[in-house]
N, C-alpha and C. Protein backbone atom coordinates (compact mmCIF):
# COMPACT_ATOMS: atom_id res chain seq x y z
N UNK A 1 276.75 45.57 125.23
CA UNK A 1 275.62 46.49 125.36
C UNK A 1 276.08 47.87 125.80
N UNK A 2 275.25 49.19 125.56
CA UNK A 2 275.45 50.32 125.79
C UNK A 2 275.73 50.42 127.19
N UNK A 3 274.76 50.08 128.24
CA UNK A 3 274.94 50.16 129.19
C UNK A 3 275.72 49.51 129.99
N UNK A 4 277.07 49.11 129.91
CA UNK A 4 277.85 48.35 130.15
C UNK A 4 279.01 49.69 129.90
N UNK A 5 278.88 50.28 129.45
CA UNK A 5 280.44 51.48 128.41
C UNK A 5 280.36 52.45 129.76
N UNK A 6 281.38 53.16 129.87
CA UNK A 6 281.89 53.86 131.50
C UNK A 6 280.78 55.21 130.16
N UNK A 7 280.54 56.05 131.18
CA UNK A 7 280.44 57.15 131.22
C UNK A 7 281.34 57.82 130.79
N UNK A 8 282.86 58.26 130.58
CA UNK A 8 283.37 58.82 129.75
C UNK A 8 283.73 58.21 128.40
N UNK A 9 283.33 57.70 128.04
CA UNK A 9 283.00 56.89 126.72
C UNK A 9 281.68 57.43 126.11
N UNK A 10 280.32 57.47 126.35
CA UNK A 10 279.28 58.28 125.95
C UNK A 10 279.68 59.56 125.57
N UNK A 11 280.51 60.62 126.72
CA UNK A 11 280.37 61.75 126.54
C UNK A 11 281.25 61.64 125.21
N UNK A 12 282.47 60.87 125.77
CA UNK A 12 283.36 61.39 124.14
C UNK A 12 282.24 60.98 122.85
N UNK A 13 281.54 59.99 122.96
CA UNK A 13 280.59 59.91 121.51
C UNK A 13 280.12 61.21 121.29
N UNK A 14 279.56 61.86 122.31
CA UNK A 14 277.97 62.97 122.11
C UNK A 14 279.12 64.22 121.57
N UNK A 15 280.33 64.33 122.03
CA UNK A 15 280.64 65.46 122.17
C UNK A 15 281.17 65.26 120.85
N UNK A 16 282.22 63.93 120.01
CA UNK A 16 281.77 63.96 118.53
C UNK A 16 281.07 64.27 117.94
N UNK A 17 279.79 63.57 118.30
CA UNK A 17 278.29 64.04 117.26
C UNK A 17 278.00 65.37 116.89
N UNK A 18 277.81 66.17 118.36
CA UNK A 18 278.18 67.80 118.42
C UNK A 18 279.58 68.54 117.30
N UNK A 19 280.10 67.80 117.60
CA UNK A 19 281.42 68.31 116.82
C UNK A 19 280.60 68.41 115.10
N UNK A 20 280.27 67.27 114.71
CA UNK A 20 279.72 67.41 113.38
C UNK A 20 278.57 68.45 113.44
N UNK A 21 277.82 68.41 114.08
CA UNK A 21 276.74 68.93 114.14
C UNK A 21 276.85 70.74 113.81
N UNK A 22 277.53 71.06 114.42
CA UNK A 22 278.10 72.52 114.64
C UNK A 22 279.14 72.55 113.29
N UNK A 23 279.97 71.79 112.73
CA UNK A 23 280.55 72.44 111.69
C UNK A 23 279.50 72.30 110.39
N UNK A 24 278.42 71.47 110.17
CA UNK A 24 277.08 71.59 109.53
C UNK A 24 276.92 73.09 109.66
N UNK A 25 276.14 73.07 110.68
CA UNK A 25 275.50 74.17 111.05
C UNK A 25 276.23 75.75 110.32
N UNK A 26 277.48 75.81 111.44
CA UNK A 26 278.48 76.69 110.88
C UNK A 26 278.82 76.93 108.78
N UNK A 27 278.79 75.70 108.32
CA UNK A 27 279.37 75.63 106.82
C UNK A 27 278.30 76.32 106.09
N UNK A 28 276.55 76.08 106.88
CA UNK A 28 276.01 76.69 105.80
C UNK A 28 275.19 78.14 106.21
N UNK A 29 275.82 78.90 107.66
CA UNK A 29 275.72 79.91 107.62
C UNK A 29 276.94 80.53 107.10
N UNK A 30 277.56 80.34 107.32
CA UNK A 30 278.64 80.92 106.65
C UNK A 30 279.03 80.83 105.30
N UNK A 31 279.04 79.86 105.21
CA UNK A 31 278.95 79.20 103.68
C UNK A 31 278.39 79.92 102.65
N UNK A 32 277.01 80.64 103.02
CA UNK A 32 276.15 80.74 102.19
C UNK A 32 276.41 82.47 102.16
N UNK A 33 277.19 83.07 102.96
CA UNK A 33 277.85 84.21 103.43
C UNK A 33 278.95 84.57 102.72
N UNK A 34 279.75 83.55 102.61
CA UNK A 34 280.92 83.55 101.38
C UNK A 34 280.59 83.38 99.63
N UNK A 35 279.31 82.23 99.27
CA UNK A 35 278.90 82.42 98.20
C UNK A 35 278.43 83.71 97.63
N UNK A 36 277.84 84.71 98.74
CA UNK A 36 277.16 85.76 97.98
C UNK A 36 277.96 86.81 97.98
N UNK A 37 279.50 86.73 98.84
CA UNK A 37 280.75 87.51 98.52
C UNK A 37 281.42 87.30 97.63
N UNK A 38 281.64 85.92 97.42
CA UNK A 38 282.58 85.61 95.91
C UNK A 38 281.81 85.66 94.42
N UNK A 39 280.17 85.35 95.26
CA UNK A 39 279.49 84.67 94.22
C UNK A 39 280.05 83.42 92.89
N UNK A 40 279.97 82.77 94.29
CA UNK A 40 280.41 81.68 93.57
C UNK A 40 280.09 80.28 94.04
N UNK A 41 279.77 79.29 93.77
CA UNK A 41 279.23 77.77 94.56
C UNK A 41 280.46 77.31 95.26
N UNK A 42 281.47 77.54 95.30
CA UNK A 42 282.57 77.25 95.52
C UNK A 42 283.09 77.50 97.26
N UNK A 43 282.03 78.34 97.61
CA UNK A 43 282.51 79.15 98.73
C UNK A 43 282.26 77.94 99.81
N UNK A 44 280.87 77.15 99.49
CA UNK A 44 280.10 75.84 100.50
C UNK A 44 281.23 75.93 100.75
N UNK A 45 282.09 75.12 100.13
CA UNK A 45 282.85 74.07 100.10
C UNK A 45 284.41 74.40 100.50
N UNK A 46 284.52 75.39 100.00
CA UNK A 46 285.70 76.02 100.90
C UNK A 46 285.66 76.24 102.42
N UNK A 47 284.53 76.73 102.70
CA UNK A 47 284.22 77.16 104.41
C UNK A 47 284.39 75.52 104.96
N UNK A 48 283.25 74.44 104.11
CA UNK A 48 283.32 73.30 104.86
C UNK A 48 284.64 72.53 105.00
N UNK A 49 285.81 72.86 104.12
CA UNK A 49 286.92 72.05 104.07
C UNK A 49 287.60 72.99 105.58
N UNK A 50 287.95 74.48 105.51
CA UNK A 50 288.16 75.14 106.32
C UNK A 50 288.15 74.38 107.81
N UNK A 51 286.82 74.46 108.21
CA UNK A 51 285.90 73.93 110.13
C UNK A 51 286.06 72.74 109.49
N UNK A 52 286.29 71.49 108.90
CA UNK A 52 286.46 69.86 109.10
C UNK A 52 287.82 70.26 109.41
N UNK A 53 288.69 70.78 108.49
CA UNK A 53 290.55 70.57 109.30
C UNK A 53 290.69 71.10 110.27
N UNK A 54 290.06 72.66 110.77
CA UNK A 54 290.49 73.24 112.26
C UNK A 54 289.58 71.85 113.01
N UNK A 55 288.79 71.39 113.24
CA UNK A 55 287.81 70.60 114.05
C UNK A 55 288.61 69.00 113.97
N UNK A 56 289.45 68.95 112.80
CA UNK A 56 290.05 67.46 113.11
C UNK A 56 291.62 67.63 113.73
N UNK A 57 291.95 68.84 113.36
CA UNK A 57 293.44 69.12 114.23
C UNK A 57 293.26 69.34 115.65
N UNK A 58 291.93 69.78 115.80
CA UNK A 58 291.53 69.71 117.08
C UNK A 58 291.48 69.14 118.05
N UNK A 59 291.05 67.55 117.68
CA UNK A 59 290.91 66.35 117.92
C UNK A 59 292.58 65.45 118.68
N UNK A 60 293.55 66.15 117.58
CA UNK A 60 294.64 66.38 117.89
C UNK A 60 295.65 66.64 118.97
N UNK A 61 295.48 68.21 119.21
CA UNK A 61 295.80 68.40 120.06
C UNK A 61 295.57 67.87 121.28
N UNK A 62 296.66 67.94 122.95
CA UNK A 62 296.89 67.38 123.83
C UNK A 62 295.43 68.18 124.83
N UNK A 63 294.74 67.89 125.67
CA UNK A 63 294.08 68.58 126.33
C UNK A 63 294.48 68.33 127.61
N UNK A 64 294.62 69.81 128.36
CA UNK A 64 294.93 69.46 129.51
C UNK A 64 294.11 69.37 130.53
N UNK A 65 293.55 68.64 131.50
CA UNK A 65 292.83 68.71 132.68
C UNK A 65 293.58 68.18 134.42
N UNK A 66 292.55 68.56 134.91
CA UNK A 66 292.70 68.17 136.52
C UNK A 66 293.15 67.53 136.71
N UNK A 67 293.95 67.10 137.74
CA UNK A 67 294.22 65.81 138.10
C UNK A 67 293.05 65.02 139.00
């Protein structure tokens, strides 16, 4: 059951979800910012490939905190 999972276990879920949520968000303001510069359909999809690899190398990297 959910309520059984520590508390830093939730946050890492929410702060995933967020993670998608925001490169959505981001792909189709921007997105739609690059189509009417290139004019081209092509742009979505470039911006969205763009924020999924910076956002999964992200994931990546070491983070440092407190002890």
């Amino acid at each position: 059951p959910i309520w059984r999972r520590p508390f830093g276990w939730l946050r890492k879920l929410a702060d995933r979800t967020m993670g998608r949520v925001i490169v959505v968000h981001l792909t189709i303001l921007l997105g739609t910012a690059v189509m009417a510069w290139l004019d081209s359909p092509h742009g979505l999809l470039a911006v969205f490939i763009l924020l999924k690899t910076i956002v999964d190398l992200g994931t990546w990297a070491p983070r440092g905190g407190s002890r």
